[in-house]
PDB file of N, CA and C in Angstrom:
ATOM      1  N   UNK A   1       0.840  -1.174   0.000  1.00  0.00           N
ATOM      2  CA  UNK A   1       0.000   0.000   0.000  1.00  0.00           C
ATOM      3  C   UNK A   1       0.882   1.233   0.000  1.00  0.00           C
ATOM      4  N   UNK A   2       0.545   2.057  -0.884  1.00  0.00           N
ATOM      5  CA  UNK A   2       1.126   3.164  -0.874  1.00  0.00           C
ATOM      6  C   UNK A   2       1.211   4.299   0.296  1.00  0.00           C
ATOM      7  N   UNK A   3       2.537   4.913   0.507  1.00  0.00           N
ATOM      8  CA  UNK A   3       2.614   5.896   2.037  1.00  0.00           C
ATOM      9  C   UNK A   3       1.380   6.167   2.101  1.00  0.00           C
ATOM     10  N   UNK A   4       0.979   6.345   3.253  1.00  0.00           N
ATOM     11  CA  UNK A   4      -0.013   7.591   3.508  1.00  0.00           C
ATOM     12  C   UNK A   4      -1.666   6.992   2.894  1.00  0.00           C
ATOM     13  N   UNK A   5      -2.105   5.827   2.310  1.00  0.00           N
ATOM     14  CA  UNK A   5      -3.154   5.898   1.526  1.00  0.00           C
ATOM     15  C   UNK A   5      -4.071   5.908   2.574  1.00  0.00           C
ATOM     16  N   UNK A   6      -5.343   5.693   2.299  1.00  0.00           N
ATOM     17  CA  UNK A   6      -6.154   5.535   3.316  1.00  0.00           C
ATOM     18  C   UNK A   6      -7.769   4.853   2.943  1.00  0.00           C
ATOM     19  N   UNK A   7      -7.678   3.730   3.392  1.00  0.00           N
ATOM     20  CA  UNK A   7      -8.595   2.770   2.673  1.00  0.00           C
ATOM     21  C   UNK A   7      -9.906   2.597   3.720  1.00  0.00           C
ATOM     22  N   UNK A   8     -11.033   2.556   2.774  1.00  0.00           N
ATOM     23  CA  UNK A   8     -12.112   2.580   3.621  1.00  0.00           C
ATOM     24  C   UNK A   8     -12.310   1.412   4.526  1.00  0.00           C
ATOM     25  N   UNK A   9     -12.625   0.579   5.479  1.00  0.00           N
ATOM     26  CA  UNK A   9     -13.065  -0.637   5.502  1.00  0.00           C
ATOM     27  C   UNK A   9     -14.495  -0.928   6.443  1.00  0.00           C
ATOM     28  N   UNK A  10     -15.171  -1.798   5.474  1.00  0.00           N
ATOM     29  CA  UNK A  10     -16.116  -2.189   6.400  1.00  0.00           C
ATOM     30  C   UNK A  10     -16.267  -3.525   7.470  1.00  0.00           C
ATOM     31  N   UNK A  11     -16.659  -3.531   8.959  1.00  0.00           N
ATOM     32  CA  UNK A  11     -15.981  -4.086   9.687  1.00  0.00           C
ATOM     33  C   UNK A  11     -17.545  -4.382  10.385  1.00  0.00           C
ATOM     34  N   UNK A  12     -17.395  -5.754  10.972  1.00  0.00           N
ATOM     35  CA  UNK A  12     -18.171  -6.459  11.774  1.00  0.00           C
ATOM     36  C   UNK A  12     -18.197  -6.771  13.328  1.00  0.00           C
ATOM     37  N   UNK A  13     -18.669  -6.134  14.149  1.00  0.00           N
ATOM     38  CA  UNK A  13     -18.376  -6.513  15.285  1.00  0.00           C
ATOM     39  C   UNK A  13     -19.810  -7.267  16.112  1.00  0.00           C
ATOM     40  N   UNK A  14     -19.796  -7.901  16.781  1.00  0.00           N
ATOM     41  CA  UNK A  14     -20.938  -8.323  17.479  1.00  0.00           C
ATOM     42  C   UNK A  14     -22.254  -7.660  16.178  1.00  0.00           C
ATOM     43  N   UNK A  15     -22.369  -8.051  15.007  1.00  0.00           N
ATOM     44  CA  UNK A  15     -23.465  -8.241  14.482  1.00  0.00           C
ATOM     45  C   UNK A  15     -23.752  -6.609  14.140  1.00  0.00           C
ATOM     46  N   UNK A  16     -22.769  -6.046  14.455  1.00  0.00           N
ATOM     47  CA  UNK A  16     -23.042  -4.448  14.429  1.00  0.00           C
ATOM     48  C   UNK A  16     -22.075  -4.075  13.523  1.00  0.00           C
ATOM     49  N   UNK A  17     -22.226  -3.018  12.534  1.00  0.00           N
ATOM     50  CA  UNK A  17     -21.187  -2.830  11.295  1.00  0.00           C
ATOM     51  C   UNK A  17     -20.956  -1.194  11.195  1.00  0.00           C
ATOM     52  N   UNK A  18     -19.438  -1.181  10.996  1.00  0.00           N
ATOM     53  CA  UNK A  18     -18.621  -0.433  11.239  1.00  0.00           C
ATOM     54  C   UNK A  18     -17.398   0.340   9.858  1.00  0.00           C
ATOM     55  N   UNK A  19     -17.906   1.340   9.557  1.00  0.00           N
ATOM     56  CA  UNK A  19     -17.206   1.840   8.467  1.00  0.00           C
ATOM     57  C   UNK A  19     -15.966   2.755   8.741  1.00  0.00           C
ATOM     58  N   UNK A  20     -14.527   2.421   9.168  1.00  0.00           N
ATOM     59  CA  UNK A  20     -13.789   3.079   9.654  1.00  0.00           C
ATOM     60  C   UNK A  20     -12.934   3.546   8.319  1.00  0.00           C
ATOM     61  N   UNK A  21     -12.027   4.584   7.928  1.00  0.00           N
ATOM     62  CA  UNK A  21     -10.699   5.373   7.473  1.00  0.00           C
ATOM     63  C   UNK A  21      -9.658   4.996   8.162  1.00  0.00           C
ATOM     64  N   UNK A  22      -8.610   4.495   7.490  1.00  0.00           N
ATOM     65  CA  UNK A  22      -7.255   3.950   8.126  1.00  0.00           C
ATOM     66  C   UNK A  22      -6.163   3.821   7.180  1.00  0.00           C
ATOM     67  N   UNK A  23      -5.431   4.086   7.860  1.00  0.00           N
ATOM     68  CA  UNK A  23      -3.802   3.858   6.410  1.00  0.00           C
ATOM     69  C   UNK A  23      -3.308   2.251   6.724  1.00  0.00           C
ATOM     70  N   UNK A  24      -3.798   1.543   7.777  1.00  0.00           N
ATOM     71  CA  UNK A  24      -3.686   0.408   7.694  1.00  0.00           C
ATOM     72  C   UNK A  24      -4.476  -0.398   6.778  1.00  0.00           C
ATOM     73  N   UNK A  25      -3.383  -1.848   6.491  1.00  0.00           N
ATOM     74  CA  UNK A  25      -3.982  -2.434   5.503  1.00  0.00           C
ATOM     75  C   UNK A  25      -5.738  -3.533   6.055  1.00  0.00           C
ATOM     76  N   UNK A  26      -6.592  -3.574   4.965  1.00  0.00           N
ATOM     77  CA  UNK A  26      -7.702  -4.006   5.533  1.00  0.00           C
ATOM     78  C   UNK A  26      -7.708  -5.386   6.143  1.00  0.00           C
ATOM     79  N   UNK A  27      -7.058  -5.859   5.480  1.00  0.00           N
ATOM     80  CA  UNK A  27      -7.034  -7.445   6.679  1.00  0.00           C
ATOM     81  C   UNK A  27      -6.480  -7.228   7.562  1.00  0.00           C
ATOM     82  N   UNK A  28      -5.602  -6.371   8.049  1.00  0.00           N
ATOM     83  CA  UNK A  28      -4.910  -6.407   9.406  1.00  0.00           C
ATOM     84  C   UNK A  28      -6.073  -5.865  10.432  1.00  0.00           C
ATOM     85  N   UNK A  29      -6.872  -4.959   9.698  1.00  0.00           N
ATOM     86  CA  UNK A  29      -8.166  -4.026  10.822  1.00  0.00           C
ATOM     87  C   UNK A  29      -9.293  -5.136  10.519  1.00  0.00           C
ATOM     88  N   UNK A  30      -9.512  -5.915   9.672  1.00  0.00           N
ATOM     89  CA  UNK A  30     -10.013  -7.396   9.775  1.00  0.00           C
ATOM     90  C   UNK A  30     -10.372  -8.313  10.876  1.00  0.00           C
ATOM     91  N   UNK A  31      -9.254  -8.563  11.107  1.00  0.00           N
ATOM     92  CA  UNK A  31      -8.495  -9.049  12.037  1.00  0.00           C
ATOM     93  C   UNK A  31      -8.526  -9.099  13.481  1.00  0.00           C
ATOM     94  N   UNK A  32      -8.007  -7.461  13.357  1.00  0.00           N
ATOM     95  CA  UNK A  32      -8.440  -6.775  15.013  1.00  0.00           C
ATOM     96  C   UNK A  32     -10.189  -7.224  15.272  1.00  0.00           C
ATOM     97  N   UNK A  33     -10.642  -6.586  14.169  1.00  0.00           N
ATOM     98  CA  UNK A  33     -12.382  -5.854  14.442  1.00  0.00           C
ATOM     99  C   UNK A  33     -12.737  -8.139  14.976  1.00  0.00           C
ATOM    100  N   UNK A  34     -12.149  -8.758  14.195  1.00  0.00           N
ATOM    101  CA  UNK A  34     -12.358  -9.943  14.489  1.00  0.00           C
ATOM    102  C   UNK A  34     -12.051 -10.567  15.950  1.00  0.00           C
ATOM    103  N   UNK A  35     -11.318  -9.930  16.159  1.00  0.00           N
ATOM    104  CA  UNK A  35     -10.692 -10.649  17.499  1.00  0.00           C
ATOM    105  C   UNK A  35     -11.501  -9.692  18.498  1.00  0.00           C
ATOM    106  N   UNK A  36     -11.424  -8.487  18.560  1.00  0.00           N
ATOM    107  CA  UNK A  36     -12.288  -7.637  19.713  1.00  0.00           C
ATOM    108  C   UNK A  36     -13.682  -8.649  19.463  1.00  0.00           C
ATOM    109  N   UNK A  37     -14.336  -9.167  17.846  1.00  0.00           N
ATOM    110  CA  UNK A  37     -15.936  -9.360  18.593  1.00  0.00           C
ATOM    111  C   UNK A  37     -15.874 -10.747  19.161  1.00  0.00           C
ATOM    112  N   UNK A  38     -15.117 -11.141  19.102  1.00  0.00           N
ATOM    113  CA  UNK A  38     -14.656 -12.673  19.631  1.00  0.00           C
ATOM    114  C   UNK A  38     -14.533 -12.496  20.902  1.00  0.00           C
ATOM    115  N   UNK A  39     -13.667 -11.721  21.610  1.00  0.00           N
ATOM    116  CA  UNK A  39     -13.741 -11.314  23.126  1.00  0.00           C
ATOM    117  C   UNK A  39     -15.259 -10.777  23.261  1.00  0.00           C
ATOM    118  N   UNK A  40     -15.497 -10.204  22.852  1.00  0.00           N
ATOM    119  CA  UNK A  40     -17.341  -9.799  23.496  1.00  0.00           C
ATOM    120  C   UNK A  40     -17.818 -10.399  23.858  1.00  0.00           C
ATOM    121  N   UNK A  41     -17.742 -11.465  22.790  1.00  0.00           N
ATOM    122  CA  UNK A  41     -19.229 -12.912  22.232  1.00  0.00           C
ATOM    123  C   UNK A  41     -18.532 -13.759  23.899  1.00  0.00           C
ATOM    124  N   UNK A  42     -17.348 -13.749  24.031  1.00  0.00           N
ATOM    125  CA  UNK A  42     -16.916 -14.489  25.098  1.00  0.00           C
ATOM    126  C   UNK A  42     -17.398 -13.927  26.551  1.00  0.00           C
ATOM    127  N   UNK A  43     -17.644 -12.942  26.381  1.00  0.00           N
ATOM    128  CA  UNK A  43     -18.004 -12.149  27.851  1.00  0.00           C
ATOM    129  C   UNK A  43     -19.396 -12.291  27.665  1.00  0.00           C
ATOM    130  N   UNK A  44     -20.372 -12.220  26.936  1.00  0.00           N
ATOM    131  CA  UNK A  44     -21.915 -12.064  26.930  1.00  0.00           C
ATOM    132  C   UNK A  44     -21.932 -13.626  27.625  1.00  0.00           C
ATOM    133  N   UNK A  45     -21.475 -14.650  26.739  1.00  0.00           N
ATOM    134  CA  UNK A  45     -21.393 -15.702  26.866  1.00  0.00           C
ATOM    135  C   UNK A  45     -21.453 -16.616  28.486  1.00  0.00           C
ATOM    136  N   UNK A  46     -20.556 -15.640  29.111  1.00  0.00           N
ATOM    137  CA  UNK A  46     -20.412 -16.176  30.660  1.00  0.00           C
ATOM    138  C   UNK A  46     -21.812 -15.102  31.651  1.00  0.00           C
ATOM    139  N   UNK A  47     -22.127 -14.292  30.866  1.00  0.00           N
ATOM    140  CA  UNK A  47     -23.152 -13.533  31.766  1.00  0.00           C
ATOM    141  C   UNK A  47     -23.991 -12.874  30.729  1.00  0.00           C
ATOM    142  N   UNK A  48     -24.938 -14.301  30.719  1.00  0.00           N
ATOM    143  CA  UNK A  48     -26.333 -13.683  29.404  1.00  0.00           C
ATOM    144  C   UNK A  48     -26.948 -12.422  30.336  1.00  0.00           C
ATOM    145  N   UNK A  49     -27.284 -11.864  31.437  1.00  0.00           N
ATOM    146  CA  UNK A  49     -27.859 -10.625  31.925  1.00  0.00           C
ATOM    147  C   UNK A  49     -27.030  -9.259  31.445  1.00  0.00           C
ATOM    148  N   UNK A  50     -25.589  -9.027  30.683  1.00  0.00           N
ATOM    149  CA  UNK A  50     -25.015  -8.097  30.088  1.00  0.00           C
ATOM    150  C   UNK A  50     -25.253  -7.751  29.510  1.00  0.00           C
ATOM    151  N   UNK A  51     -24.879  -6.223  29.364  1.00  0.00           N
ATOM    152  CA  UNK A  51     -25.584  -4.983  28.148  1.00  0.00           C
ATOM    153  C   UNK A  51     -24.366  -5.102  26.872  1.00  0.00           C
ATOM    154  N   UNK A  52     -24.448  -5.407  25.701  1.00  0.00           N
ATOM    155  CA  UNK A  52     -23.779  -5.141  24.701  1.00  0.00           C
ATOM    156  C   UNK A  52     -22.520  -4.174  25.257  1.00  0.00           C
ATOM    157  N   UNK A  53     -22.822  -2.672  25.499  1.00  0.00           N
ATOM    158  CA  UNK A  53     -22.178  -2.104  26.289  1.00  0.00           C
ATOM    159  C   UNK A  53     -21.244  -2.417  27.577  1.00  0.00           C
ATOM    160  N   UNK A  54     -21.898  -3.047  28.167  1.00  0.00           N
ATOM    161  CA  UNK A  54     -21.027  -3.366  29.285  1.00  0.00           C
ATOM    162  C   UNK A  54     -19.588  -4.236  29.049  1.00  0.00           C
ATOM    163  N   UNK A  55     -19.922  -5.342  28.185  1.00  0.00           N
ATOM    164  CA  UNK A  55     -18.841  -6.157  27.161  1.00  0.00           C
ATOM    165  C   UNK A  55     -18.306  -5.452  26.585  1.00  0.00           C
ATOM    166  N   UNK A  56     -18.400  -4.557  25.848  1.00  0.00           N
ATOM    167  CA  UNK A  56     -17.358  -3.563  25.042  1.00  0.00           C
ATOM    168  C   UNK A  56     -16.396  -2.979  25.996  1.00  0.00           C
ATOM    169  N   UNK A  57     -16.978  -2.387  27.414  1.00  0.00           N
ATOM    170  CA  UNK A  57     -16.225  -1.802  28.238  1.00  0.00           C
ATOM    171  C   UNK A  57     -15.077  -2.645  28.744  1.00  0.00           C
ATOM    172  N   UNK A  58     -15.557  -4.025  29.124  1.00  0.00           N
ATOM    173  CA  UNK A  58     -14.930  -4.898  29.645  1.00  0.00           C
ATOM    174  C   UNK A  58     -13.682  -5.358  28.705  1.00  0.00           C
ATOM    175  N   UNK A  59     -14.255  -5.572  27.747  1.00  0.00           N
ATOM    176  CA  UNK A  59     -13.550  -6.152  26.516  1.00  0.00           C
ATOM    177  C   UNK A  59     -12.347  -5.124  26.620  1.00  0.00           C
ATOM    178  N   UNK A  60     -12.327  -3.611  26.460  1.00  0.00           N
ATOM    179  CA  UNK A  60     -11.779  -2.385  26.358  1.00  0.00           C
ATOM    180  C   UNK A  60     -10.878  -2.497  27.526  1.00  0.00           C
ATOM    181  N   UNK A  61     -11.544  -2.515  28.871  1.00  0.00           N
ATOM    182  CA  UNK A  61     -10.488  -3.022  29.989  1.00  0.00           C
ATOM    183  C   UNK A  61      -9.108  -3.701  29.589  1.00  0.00           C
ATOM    184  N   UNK A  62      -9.548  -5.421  29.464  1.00  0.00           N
ATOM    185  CA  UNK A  62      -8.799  -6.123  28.960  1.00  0.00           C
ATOM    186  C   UNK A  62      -7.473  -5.795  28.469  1.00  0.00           C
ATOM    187  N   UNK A  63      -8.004  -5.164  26.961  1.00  0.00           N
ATOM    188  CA  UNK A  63      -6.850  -4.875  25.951  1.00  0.00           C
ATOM    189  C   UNK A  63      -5.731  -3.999  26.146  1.00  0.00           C
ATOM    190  N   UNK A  64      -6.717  -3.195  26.992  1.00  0.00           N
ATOM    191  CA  UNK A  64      -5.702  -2.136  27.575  1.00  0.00           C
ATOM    192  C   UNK A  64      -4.754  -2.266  28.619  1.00  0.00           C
ATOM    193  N   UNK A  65      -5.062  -3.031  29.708  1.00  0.00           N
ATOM    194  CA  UNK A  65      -4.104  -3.942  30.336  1.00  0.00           C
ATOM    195  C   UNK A  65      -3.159  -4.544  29.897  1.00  0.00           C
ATOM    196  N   UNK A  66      -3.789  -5.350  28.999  1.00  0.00           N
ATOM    197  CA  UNK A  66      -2.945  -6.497  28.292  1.00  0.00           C
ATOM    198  C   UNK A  66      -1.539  -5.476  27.438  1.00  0.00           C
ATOM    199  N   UNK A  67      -2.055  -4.393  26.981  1.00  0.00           N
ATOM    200  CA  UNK A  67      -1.536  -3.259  26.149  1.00  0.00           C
ATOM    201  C   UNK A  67      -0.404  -2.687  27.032  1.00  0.00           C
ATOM    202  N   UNK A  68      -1.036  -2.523  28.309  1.00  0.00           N
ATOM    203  CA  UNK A  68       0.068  -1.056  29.173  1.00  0.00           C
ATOM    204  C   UNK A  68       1.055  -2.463  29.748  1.00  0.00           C
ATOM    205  N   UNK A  69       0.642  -3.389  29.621  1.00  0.00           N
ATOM    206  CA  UNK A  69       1.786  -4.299  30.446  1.00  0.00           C
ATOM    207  C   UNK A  69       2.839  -5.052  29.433  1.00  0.00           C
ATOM    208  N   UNK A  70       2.219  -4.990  28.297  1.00  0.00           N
ATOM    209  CA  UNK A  70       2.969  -5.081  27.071  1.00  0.00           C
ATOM    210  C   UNK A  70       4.161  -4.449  27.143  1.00  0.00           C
ATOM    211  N   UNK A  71       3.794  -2.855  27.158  1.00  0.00           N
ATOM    212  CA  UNK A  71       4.381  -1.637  26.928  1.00  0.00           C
ATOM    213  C   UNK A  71       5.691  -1.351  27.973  1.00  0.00           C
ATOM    214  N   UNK A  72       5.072  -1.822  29.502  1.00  0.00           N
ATOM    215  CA  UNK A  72       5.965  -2.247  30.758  1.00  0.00           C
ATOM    216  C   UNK A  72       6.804  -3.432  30.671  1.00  0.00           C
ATOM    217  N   UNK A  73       6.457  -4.439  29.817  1.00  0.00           N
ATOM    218  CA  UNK A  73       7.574  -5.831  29.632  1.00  0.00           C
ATOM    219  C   UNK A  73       8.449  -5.200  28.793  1.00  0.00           C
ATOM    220  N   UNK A  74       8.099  -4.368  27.806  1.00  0.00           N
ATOM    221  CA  UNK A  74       9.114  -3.635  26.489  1.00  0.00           C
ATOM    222  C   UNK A  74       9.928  -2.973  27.371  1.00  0.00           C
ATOM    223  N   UNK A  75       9.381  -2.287  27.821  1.00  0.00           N
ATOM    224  CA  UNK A  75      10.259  -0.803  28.536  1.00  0.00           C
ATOM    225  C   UNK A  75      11.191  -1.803  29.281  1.00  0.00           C
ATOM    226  N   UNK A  76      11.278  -2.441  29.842  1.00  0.00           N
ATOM    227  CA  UNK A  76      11.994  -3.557  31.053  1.00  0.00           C
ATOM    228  C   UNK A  76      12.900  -4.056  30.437  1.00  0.00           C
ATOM    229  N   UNK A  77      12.574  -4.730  29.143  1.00  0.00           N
ATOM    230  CA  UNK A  77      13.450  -5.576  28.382  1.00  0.00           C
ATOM    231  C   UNK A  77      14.430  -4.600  27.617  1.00  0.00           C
ATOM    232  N   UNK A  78      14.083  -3.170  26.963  1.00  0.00           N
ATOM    233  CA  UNK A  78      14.904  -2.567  26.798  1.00  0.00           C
ATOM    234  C   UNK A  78      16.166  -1.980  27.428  1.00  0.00           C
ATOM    235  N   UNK A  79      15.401  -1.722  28.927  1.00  0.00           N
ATOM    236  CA  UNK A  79      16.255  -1.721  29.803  1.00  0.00           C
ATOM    237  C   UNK A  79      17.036  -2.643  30.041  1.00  0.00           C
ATOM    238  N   UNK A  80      16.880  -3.783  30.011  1.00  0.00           N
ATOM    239  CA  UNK A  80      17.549  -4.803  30.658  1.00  0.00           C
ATOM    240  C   UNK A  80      18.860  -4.732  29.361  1.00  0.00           C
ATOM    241  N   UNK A  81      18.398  -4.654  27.844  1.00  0.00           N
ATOM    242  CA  UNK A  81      18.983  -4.775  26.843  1.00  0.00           C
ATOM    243  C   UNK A  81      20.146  -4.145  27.165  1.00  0.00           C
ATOM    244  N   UNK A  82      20.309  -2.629  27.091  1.00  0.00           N
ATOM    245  CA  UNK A  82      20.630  -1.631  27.524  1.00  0.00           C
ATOM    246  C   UNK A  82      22.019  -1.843  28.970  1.00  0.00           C
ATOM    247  N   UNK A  83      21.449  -2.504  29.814  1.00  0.00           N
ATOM    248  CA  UNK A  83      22.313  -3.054  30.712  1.00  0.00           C
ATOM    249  C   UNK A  83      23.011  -4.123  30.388  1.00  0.00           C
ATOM    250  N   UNK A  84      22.528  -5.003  29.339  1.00  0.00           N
ATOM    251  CA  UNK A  84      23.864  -6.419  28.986  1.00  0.00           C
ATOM    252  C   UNK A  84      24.532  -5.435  28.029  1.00  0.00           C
ATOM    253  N   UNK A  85      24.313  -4.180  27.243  1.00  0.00           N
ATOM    254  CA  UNK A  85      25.147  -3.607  25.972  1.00  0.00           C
ATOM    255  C   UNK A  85      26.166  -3.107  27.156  1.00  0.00           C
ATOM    256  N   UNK A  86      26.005  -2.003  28.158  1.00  0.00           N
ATOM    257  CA  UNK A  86      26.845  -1.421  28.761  1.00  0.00           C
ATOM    258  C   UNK A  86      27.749  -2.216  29.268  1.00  0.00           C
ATOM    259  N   UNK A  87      27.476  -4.122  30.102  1.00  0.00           N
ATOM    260  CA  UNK A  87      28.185  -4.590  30.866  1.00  0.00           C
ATOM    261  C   UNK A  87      29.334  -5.459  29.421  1.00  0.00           C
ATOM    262  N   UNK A  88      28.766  -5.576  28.306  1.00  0.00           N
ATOM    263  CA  UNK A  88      29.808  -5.977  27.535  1.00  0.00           C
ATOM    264  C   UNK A  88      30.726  -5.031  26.838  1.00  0.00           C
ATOM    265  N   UNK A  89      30.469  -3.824  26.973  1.00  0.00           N
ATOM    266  CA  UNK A  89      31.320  -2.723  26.735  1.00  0.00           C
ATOM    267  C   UNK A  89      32.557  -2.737  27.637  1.00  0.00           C
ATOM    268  N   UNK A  90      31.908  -2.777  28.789  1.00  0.00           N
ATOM    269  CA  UNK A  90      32.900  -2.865  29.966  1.00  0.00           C
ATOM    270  C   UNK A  90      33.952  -3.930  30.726  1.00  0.00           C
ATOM    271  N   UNK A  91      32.916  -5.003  29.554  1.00  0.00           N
ATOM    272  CA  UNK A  91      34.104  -6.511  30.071  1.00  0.00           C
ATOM    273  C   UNK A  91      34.907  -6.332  28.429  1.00  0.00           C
ATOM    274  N   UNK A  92      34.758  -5.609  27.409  1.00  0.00           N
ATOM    275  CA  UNK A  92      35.916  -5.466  26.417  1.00  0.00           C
ATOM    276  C   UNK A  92      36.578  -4.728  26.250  1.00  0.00           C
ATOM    277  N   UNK A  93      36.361  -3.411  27.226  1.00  0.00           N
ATOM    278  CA  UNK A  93      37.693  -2.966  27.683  1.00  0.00           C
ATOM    279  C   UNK A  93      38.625  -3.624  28.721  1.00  0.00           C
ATOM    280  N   UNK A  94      37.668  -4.238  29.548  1.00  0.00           N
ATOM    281  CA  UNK A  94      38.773  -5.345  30.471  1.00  0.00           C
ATOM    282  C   UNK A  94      39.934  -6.189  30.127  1.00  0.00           C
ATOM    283  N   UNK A  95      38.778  -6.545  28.643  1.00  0.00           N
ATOM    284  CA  UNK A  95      39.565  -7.678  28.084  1.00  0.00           C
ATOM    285  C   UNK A  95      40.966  -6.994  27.344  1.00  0.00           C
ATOM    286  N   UNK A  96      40.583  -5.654  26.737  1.00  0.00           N
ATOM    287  CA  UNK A  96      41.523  -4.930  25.545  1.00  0.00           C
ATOM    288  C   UNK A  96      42.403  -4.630  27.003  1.00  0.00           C
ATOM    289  N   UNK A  97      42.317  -4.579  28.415  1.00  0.00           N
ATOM    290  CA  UNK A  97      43.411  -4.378  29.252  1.00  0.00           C
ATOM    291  C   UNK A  97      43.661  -5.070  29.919  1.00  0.00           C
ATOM    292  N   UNK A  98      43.465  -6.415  29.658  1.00  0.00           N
ATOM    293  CA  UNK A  98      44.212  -7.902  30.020  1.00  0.00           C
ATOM    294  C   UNK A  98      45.347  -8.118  28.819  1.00  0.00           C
ATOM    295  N   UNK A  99      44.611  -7.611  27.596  1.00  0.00           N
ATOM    296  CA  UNK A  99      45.373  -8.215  26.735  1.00  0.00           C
ATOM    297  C   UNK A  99      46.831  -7.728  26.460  1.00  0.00           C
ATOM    298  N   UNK A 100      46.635  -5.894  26.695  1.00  0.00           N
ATOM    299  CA  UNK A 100      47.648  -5.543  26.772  1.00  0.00           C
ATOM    300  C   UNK A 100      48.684  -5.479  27.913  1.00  0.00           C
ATOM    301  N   UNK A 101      48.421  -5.538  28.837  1.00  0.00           N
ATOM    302  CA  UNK A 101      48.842  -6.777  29.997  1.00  0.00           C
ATOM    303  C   UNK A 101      49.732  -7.454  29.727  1.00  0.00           C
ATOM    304  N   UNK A 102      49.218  -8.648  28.997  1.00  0.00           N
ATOM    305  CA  UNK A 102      49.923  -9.698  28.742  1.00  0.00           C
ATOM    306  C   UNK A 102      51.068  -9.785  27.916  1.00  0.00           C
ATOM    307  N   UNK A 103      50.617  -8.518  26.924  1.00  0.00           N
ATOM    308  CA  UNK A 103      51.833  -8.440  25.621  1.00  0.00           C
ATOM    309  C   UNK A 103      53.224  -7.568  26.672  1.00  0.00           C
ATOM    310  N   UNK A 104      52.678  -6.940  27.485  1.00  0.00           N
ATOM    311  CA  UNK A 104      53.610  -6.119  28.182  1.00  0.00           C
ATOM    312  C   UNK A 104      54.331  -6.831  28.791  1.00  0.00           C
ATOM    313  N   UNK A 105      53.864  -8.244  29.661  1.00  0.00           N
ATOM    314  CA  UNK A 105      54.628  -8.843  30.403  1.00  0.00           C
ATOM    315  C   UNK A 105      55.391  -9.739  29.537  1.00  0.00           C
ATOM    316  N   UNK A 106      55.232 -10.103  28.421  1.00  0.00           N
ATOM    317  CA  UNK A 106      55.620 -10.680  27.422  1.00  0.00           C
ATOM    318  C   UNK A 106      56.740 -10.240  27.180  1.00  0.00           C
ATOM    319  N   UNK A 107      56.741  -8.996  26.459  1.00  0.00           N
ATOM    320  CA  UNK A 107      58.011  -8.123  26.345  1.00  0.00           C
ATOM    321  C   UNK A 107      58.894  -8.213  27.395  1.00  0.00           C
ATOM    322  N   UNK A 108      58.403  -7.798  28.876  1.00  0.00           N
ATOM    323  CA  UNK A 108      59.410  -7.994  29.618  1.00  0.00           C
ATOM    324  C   UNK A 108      60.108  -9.302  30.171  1.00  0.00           C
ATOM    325  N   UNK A 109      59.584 -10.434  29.379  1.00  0.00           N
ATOM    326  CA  UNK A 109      59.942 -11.530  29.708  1.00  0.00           C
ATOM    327  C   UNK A 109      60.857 -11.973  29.058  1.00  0.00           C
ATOM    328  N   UNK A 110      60.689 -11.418  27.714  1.00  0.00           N
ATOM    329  CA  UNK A 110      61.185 -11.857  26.459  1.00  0.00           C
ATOM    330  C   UNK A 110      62.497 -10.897  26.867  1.00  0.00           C
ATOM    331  N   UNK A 111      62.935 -10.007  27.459  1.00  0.00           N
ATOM    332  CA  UNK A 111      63.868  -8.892  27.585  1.00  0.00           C
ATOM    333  C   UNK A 111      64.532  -9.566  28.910  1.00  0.00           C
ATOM    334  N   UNK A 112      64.109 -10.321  29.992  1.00  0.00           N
ATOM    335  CA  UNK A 112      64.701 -11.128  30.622  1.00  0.00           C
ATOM    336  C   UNK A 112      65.708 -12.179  30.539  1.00  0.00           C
ATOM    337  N   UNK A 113      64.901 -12.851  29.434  1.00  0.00           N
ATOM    338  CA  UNK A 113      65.444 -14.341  28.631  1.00  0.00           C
ATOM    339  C   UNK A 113      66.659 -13.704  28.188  1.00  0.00           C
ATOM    340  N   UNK A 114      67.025 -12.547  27.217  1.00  0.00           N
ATOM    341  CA  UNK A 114      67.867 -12.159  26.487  1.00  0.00           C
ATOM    342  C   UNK A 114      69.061 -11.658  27.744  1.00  0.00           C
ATOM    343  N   UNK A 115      68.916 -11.820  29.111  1.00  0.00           N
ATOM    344  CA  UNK A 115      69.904 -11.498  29.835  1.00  0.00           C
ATOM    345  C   UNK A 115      70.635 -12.682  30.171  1.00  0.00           C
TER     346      UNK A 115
END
């Protein structure tokens, strides 16, 4: 799909239809609109006395949880990323001053032998 386009799509949710504008492609908002009415149908399901409404809210709960803790495992893992980049920075300068270390004592060993 071209930058920027913006494709109409028509979308099904709990039996109720939905004409959204999006630069996303239509099977991917497919998809979604599929999976949100799938969570609904699952919540009416456990409590036939629910308002259409009330399931949407719930449903909405959910995702958004599921969403901000997403967002909190990312942030964590970046961090964490972030902390193995710095600690291998810091064990290869160790290493670049072991190594030269070694060539040093080398030399002076090698300058020993020759006595």
């Amino acid at each position: 799909m071209e930058m920027g386009a913006v494709n109409k799509v028509r979308l099904t949710i709990c039996a109720t239809e939905y004409v959204i504008n999006t630069s996303e492609e239509p099977d991917y908002v497919k998809g979604i609109a599929s999976e949100i009415s799938s969570s609904i149908e699952a919540i009416l399901g456990k409590d036939c006395s629910m308002s259409l409404n009330e399931a949407y809210v719930l449903s909405l709960l959910s995702y958004v949880d599921r969403y901000k803790k997403a967002e909190d495992n990312a942030d964590h893992m970046r961090s964490q990323l972030k902390d193995y980049m710095e600690e291998e920075a810091r064990a290869r300068v160790e290493l670049d001053e072991a190594k030269r270390e070694i060539e040093s004592l080398r030399r002076e060993l090698n300058q020993l032998k020759g006595f």
